[in-house]
C-alpha atoms as a PDB file:
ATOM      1  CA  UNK A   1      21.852 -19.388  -2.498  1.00  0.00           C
ATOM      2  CA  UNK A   2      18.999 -21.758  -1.977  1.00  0.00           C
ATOM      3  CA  UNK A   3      16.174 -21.606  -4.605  1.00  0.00           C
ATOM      4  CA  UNK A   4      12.724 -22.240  -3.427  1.00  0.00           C
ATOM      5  CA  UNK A   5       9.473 -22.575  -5.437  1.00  0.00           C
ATOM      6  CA  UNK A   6       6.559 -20.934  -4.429  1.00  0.00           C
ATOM      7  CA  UNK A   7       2.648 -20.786  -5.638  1.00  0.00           C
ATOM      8  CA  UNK A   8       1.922 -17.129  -6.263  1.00  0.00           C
ATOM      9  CA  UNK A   9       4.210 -13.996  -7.716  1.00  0.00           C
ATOM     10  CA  UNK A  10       6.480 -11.844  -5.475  1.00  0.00           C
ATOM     11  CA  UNK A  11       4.882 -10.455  -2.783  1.00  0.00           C
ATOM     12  CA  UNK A  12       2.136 -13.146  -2.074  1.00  0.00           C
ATOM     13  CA  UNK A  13       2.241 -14.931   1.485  1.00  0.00           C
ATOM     14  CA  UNK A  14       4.034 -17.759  -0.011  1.00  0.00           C
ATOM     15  CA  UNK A  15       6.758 -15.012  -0.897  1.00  0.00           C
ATOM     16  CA  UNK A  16       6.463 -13.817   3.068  1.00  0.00           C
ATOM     17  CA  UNK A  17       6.755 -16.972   4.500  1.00  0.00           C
ATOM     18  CA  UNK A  18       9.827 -18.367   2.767  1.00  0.00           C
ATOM     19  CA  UNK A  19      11.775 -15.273   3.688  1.00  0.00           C
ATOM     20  CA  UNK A  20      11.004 -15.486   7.067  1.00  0.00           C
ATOM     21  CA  UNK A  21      11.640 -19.317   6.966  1.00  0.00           C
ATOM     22  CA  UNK A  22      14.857 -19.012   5.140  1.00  0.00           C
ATOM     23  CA  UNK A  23      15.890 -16.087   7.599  1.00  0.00           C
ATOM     24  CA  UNK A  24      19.163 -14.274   7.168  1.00  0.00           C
ATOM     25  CA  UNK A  25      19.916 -16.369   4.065  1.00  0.00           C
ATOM     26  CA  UNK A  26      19.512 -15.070   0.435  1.00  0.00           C
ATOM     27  CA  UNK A  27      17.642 -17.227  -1.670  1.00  0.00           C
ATOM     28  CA  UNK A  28      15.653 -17.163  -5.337  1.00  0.00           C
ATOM     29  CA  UNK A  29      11.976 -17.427  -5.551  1.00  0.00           C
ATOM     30  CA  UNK A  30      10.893 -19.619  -8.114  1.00  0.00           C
ATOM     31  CA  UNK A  31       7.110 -18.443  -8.863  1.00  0.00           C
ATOM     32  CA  UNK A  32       4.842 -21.165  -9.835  1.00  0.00           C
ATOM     33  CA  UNK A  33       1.074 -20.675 -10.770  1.00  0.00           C
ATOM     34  CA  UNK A  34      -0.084 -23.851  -9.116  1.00  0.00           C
ATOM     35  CA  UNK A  35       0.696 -26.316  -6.218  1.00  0.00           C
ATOM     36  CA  UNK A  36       1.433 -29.200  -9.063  1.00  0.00           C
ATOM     37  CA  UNK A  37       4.337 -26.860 -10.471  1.00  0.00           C
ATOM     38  CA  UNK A  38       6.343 -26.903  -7.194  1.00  0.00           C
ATOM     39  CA  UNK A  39       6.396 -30.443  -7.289  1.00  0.00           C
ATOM     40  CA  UNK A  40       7.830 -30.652 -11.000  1.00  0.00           C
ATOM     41  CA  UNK A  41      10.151 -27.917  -9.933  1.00  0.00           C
ATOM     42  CA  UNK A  42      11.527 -30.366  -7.696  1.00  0.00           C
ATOM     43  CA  UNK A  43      11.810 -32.961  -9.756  1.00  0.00           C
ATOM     44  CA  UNK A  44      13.487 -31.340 -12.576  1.00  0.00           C
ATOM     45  CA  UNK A  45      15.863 -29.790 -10.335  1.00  0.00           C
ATOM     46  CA  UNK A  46      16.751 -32.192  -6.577  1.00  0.00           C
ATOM     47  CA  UNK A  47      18.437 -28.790  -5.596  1.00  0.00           C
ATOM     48  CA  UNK A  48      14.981 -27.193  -5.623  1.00  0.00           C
ATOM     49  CA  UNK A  49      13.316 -26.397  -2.280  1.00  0.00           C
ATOM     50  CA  UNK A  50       9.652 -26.399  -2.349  1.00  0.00           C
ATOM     51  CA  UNK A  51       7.050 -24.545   0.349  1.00  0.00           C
ATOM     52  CA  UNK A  52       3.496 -24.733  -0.116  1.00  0.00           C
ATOM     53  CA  UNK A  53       0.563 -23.923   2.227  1.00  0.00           C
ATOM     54  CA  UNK A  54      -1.059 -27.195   4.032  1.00  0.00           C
ATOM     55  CA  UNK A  55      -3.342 -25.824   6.818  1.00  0.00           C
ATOM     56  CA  UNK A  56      -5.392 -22.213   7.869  1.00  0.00           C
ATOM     57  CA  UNK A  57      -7.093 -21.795  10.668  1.00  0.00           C
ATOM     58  CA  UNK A  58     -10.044 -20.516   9.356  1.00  0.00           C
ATOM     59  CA  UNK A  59     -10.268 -21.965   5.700  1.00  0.00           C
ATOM     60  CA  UNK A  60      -9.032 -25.165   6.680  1.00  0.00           C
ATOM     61  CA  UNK A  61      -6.524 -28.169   5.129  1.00  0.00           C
ATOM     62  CA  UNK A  62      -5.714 -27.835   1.833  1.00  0.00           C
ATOM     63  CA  UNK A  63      -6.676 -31.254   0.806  1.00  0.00           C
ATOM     64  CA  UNK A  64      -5.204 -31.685  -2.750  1.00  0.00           C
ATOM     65  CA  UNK A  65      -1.867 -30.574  -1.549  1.00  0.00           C
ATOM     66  CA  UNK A  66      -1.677 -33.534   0.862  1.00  0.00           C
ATOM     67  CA  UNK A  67      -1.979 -35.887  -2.194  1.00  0.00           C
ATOM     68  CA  UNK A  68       0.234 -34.029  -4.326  1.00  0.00           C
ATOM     69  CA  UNK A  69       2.772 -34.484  -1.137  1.00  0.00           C
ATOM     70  CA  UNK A  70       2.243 -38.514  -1.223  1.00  0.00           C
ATOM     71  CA  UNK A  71       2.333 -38.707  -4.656  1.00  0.00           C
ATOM     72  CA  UNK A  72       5.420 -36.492  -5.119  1.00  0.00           C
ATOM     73  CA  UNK A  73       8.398 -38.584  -3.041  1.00  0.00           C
ATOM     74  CA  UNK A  74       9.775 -35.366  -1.352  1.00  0.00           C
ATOM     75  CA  UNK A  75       9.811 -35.182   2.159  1.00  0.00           C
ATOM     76  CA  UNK A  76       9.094 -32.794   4.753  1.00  0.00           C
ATOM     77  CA  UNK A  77      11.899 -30.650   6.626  1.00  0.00           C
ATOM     78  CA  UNK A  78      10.335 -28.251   7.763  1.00  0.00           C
ATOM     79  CA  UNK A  79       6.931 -25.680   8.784  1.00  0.00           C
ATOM     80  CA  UNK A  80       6.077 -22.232   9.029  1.00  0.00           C
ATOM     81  CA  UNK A  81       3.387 -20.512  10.697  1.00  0.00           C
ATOM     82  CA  UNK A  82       2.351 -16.745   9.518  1.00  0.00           C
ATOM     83  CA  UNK A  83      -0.035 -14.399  10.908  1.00  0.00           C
ATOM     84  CA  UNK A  84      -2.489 -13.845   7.792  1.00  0.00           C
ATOM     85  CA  UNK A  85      -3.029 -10.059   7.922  1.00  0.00           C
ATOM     86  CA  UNK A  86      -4.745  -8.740   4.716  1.00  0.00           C
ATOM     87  CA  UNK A  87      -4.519  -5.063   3.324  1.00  0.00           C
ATOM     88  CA  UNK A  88      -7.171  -3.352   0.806  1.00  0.00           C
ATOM     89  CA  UNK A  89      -5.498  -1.727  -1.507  1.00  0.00           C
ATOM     90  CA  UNK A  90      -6.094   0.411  -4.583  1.00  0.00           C
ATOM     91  CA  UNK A  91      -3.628   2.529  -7.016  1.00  0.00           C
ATOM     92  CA  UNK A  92      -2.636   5.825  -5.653  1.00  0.00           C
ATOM     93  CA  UNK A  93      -4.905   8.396  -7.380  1.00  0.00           C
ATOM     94  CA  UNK A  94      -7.660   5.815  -6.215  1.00  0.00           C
ATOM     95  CA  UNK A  95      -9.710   6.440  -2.734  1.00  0.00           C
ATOM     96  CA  UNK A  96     -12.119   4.361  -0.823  1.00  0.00           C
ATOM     97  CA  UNK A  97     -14.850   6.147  -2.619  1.00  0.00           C
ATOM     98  CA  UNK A  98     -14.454   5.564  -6.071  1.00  0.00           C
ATOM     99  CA  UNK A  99     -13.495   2.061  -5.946  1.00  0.00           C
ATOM    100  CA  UNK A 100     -16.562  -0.154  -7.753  1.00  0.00           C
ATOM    101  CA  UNK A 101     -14.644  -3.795  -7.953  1.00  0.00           C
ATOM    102  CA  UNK A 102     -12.294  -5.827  -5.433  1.00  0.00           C
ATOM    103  CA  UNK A 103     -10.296  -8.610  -6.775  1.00  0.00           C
ATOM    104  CA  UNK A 104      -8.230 -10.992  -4.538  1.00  0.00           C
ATOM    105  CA  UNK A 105      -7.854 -15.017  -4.375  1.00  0.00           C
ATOM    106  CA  UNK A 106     -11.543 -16.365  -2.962  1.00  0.00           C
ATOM    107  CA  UNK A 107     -10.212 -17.248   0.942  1.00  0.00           C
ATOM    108  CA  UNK A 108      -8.916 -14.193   1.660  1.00  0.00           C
ATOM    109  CA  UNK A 109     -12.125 -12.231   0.169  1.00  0.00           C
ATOM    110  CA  UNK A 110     -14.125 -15.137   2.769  1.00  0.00           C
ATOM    111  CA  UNK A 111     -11.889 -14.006   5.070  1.00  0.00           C
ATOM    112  CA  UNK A 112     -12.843 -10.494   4.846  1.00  0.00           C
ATOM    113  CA  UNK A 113     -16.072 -10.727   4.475  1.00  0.00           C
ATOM    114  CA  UNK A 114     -17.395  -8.827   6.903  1.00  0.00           C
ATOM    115  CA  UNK A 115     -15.666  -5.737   5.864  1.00  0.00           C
ATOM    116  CA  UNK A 116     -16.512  -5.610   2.640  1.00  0.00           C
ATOM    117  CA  UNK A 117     -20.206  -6.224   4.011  1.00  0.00           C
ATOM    118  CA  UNK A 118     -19.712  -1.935   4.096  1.00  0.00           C
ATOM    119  CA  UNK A 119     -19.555  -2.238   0.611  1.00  0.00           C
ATOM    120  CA  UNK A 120     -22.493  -3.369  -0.736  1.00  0.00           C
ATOM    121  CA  UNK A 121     -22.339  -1.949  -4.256  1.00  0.00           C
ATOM    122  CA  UNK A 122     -19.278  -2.894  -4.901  1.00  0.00           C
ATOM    123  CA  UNK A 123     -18.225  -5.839  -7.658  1.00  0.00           C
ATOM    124  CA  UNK A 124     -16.445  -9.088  -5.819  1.00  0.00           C
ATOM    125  CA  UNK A 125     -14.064 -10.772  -8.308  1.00  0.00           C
ATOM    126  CA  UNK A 126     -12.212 -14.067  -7.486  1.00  0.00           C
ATOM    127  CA  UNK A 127      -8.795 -14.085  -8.830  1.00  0.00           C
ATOM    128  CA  UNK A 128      -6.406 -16.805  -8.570  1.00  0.00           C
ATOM    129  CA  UNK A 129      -3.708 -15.144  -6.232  1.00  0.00           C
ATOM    130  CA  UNK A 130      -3.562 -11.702  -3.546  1.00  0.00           C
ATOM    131  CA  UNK A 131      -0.894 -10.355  -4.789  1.00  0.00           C
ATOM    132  CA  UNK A 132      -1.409 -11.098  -8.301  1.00  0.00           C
ATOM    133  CA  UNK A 133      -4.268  -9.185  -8.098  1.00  0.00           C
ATOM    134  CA  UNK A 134      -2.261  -5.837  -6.768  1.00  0.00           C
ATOM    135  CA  UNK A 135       0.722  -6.621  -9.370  1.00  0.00           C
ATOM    136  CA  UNK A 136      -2.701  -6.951 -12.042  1.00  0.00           C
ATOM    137  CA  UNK A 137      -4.244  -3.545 -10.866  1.00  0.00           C
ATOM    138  CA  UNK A 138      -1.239  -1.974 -11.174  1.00  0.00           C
ATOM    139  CA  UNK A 139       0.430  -3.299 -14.526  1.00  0.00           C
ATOM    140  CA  UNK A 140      -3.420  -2.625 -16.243  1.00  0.00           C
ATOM    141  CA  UNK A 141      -3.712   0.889 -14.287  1.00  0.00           C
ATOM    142  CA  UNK A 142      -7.234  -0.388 -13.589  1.00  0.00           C
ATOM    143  CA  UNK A 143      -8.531   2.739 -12.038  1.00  0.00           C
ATOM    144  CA  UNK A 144     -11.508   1.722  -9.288  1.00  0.00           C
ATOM    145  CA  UNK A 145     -10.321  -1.715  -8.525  1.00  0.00           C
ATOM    146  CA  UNK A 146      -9.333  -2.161  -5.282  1.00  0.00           C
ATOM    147  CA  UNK A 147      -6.977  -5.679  -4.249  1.00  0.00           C
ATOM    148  CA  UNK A 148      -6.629  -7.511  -0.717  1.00  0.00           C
ATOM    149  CA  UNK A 149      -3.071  -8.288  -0.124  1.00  0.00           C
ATOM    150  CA  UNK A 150      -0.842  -8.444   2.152  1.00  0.00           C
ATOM    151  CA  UNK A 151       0.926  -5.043   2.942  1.00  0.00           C
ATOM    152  CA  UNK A 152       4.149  -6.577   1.668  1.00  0.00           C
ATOM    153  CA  UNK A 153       2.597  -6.777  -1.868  1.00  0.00           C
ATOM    154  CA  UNK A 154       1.234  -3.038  -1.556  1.00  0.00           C
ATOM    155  CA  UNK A 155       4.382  -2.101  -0.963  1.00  0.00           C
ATOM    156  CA  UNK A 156       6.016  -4.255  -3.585  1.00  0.00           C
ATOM    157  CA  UNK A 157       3.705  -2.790  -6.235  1.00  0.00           C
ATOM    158  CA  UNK A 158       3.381   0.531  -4.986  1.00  0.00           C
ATOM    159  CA  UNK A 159      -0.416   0.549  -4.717  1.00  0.00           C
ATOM    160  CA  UNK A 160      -1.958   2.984  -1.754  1.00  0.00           C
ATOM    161  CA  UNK A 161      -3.085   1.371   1.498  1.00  0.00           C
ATOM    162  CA  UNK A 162      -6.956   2.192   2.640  1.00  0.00           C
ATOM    163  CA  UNK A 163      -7.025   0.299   5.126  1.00  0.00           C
ATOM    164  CA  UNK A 164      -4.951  -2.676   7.117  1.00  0.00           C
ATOM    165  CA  UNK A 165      -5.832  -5.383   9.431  1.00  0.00           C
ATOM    166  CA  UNK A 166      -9.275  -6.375   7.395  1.00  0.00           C
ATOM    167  CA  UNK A 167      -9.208  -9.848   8.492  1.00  0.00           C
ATOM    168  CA  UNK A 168     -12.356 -10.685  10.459  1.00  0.00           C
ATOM    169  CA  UNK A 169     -10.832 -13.140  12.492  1.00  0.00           C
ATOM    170  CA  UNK A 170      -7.673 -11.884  13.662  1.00  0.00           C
ATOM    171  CA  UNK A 171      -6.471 -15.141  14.850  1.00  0.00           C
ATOM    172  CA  UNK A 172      -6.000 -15.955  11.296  1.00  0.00           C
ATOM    173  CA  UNK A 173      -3.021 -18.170  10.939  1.00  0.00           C
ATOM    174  CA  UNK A 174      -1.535 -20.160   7.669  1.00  0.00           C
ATOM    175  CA  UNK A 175       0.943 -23.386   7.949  1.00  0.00           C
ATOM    176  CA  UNK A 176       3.325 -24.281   5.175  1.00  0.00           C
ATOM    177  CA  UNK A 177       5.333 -26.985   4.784  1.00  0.00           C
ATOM    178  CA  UNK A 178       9.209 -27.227   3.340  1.00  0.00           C
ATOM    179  CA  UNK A 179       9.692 -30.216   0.782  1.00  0.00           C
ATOM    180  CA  UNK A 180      12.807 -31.493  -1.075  1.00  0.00           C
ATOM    181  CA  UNK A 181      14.321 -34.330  -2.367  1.00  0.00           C
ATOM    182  CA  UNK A 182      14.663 -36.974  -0.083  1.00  0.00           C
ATOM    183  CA  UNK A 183      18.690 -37.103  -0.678  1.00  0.00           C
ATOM    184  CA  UNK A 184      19.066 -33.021   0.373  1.00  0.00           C
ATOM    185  CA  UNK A 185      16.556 -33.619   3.726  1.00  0.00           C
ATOM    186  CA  UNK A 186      19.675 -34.338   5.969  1.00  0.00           C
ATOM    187  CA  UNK A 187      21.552 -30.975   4.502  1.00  0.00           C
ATOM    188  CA  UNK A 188      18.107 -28.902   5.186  1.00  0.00           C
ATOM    189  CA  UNK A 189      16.447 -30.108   8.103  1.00  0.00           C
ATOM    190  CA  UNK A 190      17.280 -27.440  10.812  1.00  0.00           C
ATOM    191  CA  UNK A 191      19.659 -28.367  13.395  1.00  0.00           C
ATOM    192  CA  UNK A 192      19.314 -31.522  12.299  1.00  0.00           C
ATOM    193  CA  UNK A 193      16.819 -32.119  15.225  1.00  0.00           C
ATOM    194  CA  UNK A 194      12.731 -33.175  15.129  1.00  0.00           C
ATOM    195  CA  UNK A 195      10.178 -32.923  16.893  1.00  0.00           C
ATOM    196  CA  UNK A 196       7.511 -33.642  14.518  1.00  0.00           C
ATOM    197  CA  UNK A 197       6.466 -36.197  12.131  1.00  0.00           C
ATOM    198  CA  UNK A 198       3.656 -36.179   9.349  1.00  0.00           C
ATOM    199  CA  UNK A 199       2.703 -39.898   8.598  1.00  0.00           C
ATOM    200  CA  UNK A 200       0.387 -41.145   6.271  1.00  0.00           C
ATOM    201  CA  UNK A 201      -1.228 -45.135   6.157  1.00  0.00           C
ATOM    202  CA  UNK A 202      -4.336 -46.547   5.806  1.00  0.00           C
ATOM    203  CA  UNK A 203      -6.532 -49.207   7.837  1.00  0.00           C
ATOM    204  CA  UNK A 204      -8.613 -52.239   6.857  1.00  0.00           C
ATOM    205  CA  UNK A 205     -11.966 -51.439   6.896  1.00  0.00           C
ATOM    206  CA  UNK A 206     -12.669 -53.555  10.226  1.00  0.00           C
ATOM    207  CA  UNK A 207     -14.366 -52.218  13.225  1.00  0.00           C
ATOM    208  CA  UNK A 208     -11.976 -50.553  15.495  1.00  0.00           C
ATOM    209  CA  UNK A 209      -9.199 -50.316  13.457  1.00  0.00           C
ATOM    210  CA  UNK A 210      -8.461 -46.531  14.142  1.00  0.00           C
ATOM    211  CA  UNK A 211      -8.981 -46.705  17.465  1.00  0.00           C
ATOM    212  CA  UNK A 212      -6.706 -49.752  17.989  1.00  0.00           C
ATOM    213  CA  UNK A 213      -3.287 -47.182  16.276  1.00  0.00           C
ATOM    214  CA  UNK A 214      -4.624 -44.148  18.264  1.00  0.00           C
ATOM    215  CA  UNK A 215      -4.042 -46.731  21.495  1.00  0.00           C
ATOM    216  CA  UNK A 216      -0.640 -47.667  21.017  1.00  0.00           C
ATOM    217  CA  UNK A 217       0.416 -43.850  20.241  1.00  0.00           C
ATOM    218  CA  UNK A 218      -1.231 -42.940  23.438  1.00  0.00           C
ATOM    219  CA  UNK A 219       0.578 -45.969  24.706  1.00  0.00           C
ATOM    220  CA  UNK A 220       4.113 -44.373  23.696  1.00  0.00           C
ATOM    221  CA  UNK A 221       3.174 -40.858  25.062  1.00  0.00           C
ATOM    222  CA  UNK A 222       2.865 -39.905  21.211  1.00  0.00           C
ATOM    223  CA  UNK A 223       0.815 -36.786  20.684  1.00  0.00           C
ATOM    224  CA  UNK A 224      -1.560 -36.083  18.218  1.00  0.00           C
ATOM    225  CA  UNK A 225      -2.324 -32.669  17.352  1.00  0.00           C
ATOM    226  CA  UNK A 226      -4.110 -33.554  13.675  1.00  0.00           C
ATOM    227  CA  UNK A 227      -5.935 -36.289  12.068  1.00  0.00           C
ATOM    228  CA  UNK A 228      -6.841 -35.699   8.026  1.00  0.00           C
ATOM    229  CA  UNK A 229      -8.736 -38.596   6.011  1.00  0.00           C
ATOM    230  CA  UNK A 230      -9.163 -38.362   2.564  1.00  0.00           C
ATOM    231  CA  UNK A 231     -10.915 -41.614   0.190  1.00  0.00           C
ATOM    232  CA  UNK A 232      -8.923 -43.225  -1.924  1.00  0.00           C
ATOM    233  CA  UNK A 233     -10.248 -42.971  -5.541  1.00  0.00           C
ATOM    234  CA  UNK A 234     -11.301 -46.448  -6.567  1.00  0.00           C
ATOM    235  CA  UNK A 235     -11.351 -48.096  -3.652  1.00  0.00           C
ATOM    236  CA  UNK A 236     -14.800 -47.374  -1.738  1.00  0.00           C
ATOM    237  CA  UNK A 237     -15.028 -46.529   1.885  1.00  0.00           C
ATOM    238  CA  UNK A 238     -11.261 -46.834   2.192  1.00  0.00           C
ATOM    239  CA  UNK A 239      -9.276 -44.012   3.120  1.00  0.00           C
ATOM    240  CA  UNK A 240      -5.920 -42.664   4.068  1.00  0.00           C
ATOM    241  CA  UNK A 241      -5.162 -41.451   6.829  1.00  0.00           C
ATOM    242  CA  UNK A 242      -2.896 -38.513   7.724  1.00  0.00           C
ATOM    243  CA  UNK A 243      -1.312 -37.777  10.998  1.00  0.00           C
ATOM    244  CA  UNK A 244       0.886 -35.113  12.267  1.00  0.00           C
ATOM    245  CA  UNK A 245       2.524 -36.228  15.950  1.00  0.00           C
ATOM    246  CA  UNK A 246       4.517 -34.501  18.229  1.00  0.00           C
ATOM    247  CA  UNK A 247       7.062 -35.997  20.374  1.00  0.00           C
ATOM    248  CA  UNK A 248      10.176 -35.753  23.074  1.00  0.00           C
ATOM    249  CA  UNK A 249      11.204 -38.683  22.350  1.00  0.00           C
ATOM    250  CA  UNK A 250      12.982 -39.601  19.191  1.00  0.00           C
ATOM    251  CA  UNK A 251      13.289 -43.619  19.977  1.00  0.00           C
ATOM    252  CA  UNK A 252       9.722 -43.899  21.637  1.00  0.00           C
ATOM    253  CA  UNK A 253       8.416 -42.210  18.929  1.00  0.00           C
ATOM    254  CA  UNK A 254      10.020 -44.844  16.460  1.00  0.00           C
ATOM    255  CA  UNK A 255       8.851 -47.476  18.308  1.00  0.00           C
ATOM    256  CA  UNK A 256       5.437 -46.134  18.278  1.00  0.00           C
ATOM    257  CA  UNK A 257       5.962 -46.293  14.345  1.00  0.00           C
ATOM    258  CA  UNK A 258       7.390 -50.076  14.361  1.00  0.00           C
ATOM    259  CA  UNK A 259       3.901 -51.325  16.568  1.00  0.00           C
ATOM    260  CA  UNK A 260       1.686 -49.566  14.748  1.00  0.00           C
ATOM    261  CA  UNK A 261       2.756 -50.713  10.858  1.00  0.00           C
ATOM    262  CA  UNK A 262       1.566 -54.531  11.399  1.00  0.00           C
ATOM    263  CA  UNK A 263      -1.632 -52.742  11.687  1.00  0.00           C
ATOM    264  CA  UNK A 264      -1.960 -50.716   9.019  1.00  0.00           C
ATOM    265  CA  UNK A 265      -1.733 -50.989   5.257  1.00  0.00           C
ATOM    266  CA  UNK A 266       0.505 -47.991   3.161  1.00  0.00           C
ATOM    267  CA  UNK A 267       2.190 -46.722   6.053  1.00  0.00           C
ATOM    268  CA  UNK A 268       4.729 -43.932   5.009  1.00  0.00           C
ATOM    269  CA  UNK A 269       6.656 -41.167   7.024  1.00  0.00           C
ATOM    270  CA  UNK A 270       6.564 -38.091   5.056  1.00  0.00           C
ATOM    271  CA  UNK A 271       8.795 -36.431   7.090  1.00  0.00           C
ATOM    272  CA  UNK A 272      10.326 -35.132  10.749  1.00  0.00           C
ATOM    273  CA  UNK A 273      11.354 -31.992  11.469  1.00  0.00           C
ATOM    274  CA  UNK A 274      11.277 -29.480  14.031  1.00  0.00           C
ATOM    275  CA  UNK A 275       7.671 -27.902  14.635  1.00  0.00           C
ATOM    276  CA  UNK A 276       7.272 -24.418  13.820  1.00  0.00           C
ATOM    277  CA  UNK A 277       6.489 -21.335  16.136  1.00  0.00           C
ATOM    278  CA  UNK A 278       4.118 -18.453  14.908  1.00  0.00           C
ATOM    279  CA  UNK A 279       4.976 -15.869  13.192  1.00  0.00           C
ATOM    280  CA  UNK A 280       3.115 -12.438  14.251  1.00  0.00           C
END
């Protein structure tokens, strides 16, 4: 049984997306209130398995989590990308016209926006989680308080579905990454095959120094399919760099790696794995 720590309770998209990772396989959720917590799961326990959201399509990069993931050692085996479909959701003796207060984690209440614009007297409330707020509504029988969730969670908590599909945009799509200690990667990494690398460095702060590594990956038929900079605290105007590459070729993409270091200051690979296909 694999045992893999998540941010949010049972039933959140975290929840979702490591059973549909870990497909066919049983394995033991390890529910963590914040991002920080997976990472000491990890390191209290090397058999731990970590997943934590990095990217949505709408809402953005997470940016904290890609320091926590430098900071932390582990190393990347894997993604997953789910279909973010939310759910408003109340307890059953509730309907849609008696409900006075939503609660859900602030993205997915951005993210819904325009539906609740249909709402106008009703109270917003920012919780920390989705489907903490259904498992809250529930547990405190609070009667008029409706939750976005995903249906999974409705389900889980057996709280009545108003209304599904409340996303605005329905191309609404979350990436999470797989972390462990860098001694289990071999043992986890999927068919022990990649096609994917995150990398992280940063660059003297000379003209053209960017554009002088994004050469030599073009050079090596390397592509690039993100580009995240975040400052590094303490040292003004300098930043690190993060890059997620795709490639066909495992040795040209190493020795796209070995020309690009002499240039760079910091450079580490965070991980290669095989790149994940939506999930609807």
């Amino acid at each position: 049984m694999k045992r893999v720590a998540i941010q949010g309770v049972l039933g959140s998209y975290h929840d979702i997306a490591a059973h549909q990772f870990f497909e066919n396989e049983e394995i033991e959720l390890i529910c963590c209130t914040t991002f920080e917590e997976i990472f000491a799961k990890i390191k209290e326990d090397s058999n731990v398995i970590g997943m934590l959201a990095i990217e949505n399509t709408i809402a953005g990069s997470l940016l904290h989590n890609y320091n926590l993931l430098r900071e932390s050692g582990t190393t990347i085996v894997g993604e997953h990308k789910l279909r973010i479909k939310h759910s408003f959701v109340c307890l059953p003796e509730d309907n849609i016209e008696n409900i006075t207060e939503v609660n859900s984690h602030p993205v997915a209440l951005a993210q819904c926006r325009e539906f609740l614009q249909q709402f106008p007297k009703v109270k917003i409330v920012e919780t920390d989680d989705t489907a903490g707020s259904a498992q809250a509504i529930k547990e405190e029988n609070l009667r008029g308080h409706a939750a976005i969730c995903s249906h999974y969670a409705a389900d889980l908590y057996n709280m009545k579905v108003l209304q599904e599909g409340i996303e605005t945009n329905k191309h609404n799509f979350t990436r999470f990454l797989v972390v462990t200690d860098p001694w289990k990667a071999d043992e986890l990494r999927q068919n022990n095959k990649s096609n994917k690398s995150n990398i992280v460095f940063s660059l003297p702060h000379t003209e053209g120094s960017l554009s002088q590594v994004l050469s030599i990956f073009s050079f090596y038929n390397i592509s690039l399919t993100k580009i995240q900079s975040l400052p590094i605290i303490g040292r003004e105007w300098e930043y690190m760099f993060y890059v997620d590459v795709i490639y066909s070729d495992y040795l040209r993409y190493k020795q796209s790696i070995d020309a690009v270091r002499p240039l760079t200051k910091e450079l580490n690979i965070l991980g290669e794995y095989a790149e994940g296909k939506s999930k609807i």
